[in-house]
PDB file of N, CA and C in Angstrom:
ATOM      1  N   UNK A   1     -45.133  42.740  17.900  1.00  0.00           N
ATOM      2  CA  UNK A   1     -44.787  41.763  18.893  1.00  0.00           C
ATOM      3  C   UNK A   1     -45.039  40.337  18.386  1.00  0.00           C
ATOM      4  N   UNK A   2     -46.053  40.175  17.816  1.00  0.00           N
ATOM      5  CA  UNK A   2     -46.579  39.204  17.450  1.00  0.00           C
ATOM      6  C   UNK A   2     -45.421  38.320  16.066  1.00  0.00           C
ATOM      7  N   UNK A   3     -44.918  39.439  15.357  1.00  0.00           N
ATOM      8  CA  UNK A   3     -44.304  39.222  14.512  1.00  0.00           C
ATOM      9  C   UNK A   3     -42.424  38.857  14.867  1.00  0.00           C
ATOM     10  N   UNK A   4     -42.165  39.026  16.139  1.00  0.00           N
ATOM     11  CA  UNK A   4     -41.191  39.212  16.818  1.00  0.00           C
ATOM     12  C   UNK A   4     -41.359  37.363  16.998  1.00  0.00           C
ATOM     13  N   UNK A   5     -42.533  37.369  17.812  1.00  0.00           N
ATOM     14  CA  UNK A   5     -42.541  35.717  18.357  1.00  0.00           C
ATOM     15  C   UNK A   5     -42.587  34.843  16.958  1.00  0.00           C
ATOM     16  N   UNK A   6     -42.998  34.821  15.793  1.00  0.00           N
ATOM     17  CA  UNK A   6     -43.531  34.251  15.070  1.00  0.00           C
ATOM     18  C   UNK A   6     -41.778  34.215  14.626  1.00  0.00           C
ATOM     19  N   UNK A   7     -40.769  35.038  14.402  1.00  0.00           N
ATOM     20  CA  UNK A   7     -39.612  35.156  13.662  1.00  0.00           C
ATOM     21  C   UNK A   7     -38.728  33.947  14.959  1.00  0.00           C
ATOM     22  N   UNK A   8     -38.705  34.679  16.117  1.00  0.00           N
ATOM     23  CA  UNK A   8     -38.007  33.412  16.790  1.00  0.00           C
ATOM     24  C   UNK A   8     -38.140  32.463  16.896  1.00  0.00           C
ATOM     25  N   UNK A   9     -39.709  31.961  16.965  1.00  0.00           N
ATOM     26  CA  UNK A   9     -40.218  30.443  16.485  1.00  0.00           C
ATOM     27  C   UNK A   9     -39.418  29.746  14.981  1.00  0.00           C
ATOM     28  N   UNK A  10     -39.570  30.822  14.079  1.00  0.00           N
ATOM     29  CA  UNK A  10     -38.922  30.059  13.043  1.00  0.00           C
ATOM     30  C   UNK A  10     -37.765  30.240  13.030  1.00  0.00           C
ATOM     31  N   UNK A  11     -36.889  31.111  13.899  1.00  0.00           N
ATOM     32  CA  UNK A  11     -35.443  30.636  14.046  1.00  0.00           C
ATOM     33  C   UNK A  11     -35.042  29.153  14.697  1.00  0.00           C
ATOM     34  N   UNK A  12     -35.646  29.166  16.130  1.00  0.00           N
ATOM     35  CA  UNK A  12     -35.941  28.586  16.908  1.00  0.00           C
ATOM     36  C   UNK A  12     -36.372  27.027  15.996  1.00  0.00           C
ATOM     37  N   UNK A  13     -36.847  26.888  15.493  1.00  0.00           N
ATOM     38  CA  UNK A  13     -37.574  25.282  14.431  1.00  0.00           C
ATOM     39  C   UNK A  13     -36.192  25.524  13.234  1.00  0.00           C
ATOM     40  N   UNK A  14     -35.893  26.565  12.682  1.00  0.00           N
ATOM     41  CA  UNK A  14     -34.162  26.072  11.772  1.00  0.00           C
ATOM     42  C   UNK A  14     -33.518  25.698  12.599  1.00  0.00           C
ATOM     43  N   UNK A  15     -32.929  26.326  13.603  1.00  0.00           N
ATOM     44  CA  UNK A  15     -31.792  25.744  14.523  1.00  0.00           C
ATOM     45  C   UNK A  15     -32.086  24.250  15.035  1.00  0.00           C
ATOM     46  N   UNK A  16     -33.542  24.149  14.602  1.00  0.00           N
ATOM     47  CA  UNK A  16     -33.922  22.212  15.226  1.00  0.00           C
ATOM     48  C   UNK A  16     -33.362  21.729  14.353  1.00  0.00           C
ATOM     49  N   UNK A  17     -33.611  22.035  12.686  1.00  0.00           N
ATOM     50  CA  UNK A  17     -33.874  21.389  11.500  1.00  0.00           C
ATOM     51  C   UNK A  17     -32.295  21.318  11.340  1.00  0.00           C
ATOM     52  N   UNK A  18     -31.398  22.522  11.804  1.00  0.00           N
ATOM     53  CA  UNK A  18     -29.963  22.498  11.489  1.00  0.00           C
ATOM     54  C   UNK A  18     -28.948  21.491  12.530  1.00  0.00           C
ATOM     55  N   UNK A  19     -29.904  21.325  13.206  1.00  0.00           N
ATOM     56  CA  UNK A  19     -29.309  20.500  15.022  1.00  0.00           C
ATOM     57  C   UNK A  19     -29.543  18.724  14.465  1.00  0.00           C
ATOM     58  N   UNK A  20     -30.773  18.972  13.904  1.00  0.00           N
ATOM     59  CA  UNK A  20     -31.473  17.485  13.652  1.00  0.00           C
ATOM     60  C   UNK A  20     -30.787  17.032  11.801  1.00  0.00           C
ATOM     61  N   UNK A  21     -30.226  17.864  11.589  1.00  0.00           N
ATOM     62  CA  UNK A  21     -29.292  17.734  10.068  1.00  0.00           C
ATOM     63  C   UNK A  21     -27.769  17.382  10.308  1.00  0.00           C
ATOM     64  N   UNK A  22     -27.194  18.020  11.991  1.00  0.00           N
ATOM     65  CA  UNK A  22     -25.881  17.860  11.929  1.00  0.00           C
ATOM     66  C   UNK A  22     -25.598  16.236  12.212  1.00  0.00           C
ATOM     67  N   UNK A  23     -27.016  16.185  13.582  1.00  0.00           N
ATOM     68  CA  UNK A  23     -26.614  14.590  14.183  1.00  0.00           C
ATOM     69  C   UNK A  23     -27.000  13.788  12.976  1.00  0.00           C
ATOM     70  N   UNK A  24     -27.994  13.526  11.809  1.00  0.00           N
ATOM     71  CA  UNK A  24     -28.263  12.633  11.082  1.00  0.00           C
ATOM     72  C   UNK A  24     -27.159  12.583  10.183  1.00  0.00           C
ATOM     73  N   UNK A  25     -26.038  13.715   9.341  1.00  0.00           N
ATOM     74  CA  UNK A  25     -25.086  13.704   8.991  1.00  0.00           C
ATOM     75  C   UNK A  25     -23.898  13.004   9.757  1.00  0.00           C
ATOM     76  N   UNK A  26     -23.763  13.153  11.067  1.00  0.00           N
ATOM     77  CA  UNK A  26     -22.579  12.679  11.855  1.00  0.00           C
ATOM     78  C   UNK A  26     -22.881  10.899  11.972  1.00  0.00           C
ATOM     79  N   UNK A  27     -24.276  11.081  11.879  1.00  0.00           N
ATOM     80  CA  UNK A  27     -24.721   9.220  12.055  1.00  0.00           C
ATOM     81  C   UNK A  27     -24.246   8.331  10.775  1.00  0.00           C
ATOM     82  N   UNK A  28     -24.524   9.468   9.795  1.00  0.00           N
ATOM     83  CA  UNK A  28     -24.572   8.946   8.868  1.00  0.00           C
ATOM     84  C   UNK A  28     -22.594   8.496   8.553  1.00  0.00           C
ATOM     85  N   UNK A  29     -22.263   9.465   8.549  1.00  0.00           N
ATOM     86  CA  UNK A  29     -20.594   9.217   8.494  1.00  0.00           C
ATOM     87  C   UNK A  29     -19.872   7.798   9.360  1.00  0.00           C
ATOM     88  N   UNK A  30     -20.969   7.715  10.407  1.00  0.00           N
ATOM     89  CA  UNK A  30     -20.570   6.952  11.790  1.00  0.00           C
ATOM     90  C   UNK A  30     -20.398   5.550  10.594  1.00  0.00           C
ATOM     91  N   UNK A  31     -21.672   5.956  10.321  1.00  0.00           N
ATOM     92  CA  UNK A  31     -22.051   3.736   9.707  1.00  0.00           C
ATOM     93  C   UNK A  31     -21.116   3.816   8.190  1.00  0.00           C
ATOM     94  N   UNK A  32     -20.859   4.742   7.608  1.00  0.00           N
ATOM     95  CA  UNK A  32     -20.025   4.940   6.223  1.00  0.00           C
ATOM     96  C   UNK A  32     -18.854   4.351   7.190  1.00  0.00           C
ATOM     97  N   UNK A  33     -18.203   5.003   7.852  1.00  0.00           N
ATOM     98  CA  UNK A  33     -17.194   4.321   8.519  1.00  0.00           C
ATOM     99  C   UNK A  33     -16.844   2.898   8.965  1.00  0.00           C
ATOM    100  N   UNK A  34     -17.794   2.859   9.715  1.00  0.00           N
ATOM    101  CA  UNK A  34     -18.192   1.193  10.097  1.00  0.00           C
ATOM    102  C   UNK A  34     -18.302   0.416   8.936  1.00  0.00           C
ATOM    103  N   UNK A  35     -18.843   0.678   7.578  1.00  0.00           N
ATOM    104  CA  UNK A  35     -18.648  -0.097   6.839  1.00  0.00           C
ATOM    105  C   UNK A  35     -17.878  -0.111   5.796  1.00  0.00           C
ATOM    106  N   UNK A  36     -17.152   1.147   5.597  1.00  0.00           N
ATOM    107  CA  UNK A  36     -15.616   0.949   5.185  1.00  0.00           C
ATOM    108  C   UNK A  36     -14.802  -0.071   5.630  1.00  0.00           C
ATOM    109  N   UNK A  37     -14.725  -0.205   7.113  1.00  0.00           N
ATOM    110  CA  UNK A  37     -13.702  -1.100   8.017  1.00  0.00           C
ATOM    111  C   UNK A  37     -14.125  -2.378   8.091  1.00  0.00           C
ATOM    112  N   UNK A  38     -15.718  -2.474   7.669  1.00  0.00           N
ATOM    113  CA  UNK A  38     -16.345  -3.697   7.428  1.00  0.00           C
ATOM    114  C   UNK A  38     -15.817  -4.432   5.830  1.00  0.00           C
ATOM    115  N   UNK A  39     -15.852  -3.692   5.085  1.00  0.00           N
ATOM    116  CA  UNK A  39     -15.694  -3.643   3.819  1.00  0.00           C
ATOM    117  C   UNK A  39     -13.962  -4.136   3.413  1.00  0.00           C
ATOM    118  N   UNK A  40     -13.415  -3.456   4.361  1.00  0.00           N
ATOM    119  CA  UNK A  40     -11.822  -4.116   4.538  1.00  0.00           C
ATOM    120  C   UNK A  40     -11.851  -5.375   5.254  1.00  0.00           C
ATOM    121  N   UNK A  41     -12.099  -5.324   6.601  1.00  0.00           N
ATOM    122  CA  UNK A  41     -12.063  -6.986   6.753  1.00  0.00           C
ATOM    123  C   UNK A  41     -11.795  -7.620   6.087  1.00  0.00           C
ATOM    124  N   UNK A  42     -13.391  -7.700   5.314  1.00  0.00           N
ATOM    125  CA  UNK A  42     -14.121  -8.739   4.035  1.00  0.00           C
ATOM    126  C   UNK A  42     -12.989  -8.445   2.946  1.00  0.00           C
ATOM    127  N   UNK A  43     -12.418  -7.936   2.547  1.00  0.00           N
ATOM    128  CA  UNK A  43     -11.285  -7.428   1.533  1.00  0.00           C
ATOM    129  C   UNK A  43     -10.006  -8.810   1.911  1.00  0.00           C
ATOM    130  N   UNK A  44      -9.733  -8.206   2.904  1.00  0.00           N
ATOM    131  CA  UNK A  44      -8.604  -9.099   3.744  1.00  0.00           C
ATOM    132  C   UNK A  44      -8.756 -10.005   4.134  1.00  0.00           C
ATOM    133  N   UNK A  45      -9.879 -10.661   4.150  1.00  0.00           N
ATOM    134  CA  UNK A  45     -10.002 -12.083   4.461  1.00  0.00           C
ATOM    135  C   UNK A  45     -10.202 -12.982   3.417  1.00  0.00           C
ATOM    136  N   UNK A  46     -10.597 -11.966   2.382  1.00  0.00           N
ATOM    137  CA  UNK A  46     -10.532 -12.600   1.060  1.00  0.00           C
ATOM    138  C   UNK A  46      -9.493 -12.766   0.573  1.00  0.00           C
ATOM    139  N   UNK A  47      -8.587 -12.028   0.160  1.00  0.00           N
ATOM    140  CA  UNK A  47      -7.084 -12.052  -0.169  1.00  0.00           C
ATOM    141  C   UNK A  47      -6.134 -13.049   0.505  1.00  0.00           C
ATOM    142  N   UNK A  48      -6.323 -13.217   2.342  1.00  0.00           N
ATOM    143  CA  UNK A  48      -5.703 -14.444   2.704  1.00  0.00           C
ATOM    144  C   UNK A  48      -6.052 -15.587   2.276  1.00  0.00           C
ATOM    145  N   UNK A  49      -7.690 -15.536   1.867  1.00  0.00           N
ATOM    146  CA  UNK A  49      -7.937 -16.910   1.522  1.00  0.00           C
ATOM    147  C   UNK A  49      -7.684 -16.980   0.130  1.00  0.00           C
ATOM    148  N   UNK A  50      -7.350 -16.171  -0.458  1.00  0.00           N
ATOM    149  CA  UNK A  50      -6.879 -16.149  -1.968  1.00  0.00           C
ATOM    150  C   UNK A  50      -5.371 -16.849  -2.058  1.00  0.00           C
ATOM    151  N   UNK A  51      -4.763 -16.311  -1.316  1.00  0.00           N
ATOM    152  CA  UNK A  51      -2.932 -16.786  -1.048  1.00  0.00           C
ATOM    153  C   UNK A  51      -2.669 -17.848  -0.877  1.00  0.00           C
ATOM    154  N   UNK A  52      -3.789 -18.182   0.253  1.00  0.00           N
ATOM    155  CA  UNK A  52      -3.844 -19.561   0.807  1.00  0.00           C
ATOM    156  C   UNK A  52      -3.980 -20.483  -0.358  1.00  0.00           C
ATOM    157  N   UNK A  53      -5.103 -20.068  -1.501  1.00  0.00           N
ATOM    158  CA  UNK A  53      -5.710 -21.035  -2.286  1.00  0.00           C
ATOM    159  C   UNK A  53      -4.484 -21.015  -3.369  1.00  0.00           C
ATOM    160  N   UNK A  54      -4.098 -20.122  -3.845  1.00  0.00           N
ATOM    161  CA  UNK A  54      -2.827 -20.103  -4.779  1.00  0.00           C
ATOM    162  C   UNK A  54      -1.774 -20.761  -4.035  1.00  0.00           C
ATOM    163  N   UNK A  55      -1.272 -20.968  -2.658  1.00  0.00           N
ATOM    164  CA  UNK A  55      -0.046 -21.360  -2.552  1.00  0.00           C
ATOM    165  C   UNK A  55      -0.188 -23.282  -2.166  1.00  0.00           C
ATOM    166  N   UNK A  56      -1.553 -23.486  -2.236  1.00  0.00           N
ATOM    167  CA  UNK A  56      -1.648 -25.282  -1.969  1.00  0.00           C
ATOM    168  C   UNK A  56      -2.090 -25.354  -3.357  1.00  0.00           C
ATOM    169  N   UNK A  57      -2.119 -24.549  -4.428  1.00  0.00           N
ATOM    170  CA  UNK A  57      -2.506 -25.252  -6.085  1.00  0.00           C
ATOM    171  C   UNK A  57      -0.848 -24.773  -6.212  1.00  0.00           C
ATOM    172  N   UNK A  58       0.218 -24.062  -5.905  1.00  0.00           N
ATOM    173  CA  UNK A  58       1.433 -24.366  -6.612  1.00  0.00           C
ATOM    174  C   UNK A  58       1.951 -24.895  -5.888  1.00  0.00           C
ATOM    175  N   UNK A  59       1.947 -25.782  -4.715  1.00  0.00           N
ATOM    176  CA  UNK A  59       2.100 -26.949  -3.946  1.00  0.00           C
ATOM    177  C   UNK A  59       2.284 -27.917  -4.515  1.00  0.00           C
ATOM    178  N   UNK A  60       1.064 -27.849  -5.000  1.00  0.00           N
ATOM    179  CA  UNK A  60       0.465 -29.290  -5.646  1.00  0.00           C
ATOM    180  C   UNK A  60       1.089 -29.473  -6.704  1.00  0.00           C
ATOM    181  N   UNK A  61       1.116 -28.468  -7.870  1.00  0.00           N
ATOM    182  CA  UNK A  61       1.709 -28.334  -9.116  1.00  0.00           C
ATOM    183  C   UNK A  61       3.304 -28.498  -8.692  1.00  0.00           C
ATOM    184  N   UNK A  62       3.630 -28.396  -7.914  1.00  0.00           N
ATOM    185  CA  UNK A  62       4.979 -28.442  -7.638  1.00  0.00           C
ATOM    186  C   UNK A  62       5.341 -30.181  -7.111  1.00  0.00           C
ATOM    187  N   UNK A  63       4.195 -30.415  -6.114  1.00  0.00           N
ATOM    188  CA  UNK A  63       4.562 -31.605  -6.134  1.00  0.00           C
ATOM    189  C   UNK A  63       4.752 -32.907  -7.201  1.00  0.00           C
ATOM    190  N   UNK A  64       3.649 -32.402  -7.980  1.00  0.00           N
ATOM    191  CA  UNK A  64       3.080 -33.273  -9.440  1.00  0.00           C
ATOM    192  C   UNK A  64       4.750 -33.025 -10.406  1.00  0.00           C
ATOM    193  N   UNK A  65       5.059 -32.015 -10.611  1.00  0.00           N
ATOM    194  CA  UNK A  65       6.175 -31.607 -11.659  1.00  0.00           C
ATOM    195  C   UNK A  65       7.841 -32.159 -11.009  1.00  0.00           C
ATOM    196  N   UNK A  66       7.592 -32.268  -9.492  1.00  0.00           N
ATOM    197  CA  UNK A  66       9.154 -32.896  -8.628  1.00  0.00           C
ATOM    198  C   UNK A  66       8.332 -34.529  -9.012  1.00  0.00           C
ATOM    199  N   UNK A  67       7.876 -34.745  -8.993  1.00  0.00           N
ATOM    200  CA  UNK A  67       7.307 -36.452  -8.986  1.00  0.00           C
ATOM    201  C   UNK A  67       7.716 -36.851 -10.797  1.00  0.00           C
ATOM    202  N   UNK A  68       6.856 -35.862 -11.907  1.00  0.00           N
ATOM    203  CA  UNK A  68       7.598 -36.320 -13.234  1.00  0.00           C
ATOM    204  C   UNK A  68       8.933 -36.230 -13.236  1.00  0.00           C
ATOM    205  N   UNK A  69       9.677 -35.167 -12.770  1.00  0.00           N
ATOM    206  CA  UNK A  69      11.245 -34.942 -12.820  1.00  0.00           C
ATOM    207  C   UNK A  69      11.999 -36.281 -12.638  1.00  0.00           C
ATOM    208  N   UNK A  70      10.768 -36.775 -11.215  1.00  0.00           N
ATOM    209  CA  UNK A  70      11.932 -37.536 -10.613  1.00  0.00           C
ATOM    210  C   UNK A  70      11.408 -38.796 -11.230  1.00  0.00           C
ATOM    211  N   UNK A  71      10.887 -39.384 -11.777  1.00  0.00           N
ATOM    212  CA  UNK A  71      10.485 -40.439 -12.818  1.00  0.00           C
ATOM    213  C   UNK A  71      11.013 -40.790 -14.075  1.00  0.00           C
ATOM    214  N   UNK A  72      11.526 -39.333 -14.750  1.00  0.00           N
ATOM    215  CA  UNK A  72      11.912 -39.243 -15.778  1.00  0.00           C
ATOM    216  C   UNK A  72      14.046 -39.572 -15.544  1.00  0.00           C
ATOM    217  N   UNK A  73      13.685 -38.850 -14.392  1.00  0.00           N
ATOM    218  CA  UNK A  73      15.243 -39.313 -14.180  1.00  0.00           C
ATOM    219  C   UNK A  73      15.777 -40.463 -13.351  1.00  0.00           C
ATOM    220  N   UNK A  74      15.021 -41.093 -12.813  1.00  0.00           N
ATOM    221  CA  UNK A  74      15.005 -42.734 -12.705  1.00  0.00           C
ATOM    222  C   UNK A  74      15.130 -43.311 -14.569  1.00  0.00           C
ATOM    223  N   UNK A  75      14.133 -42.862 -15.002  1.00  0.00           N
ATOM    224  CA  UNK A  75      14.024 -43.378 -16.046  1.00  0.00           C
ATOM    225  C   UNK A  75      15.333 -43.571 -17.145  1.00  0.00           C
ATOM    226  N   UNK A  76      15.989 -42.196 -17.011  1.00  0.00           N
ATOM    227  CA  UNK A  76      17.410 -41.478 -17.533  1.00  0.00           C
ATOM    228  C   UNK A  76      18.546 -42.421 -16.984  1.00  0.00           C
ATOM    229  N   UNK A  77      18.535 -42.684 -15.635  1.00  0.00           N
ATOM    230  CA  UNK A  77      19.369 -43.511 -14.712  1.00  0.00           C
ATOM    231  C   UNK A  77      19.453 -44.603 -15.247  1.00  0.00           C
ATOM    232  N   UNK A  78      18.036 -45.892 -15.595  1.00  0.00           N
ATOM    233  CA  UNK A  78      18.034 -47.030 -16.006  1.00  0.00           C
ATOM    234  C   UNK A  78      18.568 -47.003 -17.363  1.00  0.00           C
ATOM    235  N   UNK A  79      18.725 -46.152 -18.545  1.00  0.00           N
ATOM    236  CA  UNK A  79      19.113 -46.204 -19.510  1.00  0.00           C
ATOM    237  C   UNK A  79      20.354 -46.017 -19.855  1.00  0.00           C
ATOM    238  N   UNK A  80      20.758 -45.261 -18.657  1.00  0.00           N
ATOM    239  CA  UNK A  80      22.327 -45.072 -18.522  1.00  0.00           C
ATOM    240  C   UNK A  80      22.825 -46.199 -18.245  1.00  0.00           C
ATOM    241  N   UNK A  81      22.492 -46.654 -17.629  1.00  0.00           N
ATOM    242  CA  UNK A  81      23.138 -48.100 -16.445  1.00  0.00           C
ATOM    243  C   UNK A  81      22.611 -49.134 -17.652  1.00  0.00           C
ATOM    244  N   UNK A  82      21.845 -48.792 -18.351  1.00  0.00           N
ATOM    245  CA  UNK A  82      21.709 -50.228 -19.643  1.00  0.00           C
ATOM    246  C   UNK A  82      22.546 -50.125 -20.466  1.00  0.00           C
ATOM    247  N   UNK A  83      22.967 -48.976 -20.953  1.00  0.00           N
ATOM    248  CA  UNK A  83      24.056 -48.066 -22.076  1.00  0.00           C
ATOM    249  C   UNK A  83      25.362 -49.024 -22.099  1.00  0.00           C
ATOM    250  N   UNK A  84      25.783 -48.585 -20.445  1.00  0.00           N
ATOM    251  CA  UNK A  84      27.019 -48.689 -19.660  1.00  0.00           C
ATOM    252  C   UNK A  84      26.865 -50.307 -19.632  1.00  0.00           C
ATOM    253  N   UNK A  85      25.951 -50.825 -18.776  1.00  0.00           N
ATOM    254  CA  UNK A  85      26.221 -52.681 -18.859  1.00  0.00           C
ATOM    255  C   UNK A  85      26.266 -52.831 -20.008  1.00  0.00           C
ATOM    256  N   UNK A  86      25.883 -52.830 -21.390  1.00  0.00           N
ATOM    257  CA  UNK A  86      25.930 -53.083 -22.487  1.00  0.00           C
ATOM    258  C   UNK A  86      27.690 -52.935 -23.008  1.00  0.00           C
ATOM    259  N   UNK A  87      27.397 -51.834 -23.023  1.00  0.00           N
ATOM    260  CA  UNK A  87      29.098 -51.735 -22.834  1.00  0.00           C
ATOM    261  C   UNK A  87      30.404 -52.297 -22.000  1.00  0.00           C
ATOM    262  N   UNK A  88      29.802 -52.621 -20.840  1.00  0.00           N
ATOM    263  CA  UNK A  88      30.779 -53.294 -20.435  1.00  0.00           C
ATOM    264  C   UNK A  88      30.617 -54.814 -20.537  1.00  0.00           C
ATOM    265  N   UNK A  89      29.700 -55.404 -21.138  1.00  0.00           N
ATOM    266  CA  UNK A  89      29.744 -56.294 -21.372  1.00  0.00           C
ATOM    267  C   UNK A  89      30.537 -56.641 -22.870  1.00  0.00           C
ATOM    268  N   UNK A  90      30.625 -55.887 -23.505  1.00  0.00           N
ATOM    269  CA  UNK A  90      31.339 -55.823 -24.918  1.00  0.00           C
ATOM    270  C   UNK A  90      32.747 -55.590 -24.450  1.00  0.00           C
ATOM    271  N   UNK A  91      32.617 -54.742 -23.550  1.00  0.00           N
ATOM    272  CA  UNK A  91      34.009 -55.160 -23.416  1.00  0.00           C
ATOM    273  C   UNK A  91      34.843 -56.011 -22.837  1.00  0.00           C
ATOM    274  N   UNK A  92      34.621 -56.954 -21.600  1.00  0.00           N
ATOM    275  CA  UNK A  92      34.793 -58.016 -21.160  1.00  0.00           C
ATOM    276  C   UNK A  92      34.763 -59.462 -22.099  1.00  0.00           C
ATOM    277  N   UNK A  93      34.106 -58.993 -23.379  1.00  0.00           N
ATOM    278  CA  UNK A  93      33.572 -60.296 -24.236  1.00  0.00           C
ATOM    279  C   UNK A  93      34.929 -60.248 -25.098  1.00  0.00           C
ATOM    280  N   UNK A  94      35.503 -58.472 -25.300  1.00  0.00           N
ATOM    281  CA  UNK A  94      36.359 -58.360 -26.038  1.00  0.00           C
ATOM    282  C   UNK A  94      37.905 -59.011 -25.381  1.00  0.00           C
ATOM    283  N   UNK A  95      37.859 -58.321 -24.377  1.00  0.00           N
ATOM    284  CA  UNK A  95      39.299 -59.077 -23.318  1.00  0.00           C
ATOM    285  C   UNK A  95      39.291 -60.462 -23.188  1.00  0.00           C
ATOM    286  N   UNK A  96      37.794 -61.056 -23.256  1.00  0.00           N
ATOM    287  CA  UNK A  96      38.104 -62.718 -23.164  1.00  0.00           C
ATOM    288  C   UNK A  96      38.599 -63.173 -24.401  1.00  0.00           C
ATOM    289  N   UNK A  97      38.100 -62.611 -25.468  1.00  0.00           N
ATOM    290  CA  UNK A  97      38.360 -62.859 -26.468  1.00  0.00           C
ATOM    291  C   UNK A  97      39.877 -62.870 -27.081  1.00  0.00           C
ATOM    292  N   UNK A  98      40.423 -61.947 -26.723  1.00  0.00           N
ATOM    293  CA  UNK A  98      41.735 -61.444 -26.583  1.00  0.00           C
ATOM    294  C   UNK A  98      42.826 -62.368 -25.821  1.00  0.00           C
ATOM    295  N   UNK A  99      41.839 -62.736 -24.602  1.00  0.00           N
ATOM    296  CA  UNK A  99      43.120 -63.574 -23.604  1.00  0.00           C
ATOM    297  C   UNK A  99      42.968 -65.181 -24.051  1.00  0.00           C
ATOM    298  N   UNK A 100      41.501 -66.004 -24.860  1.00  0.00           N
ATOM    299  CA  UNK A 100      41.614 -67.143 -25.416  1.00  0.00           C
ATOM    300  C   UNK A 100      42.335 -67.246 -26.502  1.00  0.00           C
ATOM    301  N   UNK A 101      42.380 -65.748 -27.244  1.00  0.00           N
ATOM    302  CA  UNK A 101      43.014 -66.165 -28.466  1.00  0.00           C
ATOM    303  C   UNK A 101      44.184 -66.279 -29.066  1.00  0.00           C
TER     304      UNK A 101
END
């Protein structure tokens, strides 16, 4: 008898140890979870602020490279238009020349 109670007691204390193993396992999964989804957030908030930071530095680089373009071709413009007055001044010098002589 004695040995009867002593066996259900220690069934009785596994089934704790197996009861008190399932919930600390299920807890444990709970917060693995929670900080998976934590872990993404932080993932994704990094990456927007990554996009963000790449798309105002090729902004910028973009603005800087339309600003030389457009300097260089002002610049292209004035040399044309010096080319051309030059030239048409040779040639007007030539027609006067032509109609005094």
């Amino acid at each position: 008898m004695e040995l009867i109670k002593k066996i259900k007691e220690a069934e009785k204390q596994a089934q704790q140890i197996i009861d008190k193993a399932k919930s600390e396992a299920a807890e444990q999964a709970e917060q693995f979870k929670q900080r998976r989804v934590q872990v993404l957030e932080e993932a994704e908030v990094a990456r927007k602020e990554q996009t963000k930071a790449a798309v105002a530095e090729a902004e910028q680089k973009t603005k800087v490279e339309l600003q030389d373009i457009q300097k260089q071709a002002d610049k292209d413009r004035r040399q044309l238009q010096d080319k051309a007055m030059a030239k048409t001044d040779k040639a007007i010098e030539k027609v006067m020349d032509y109609l005094k002589g």
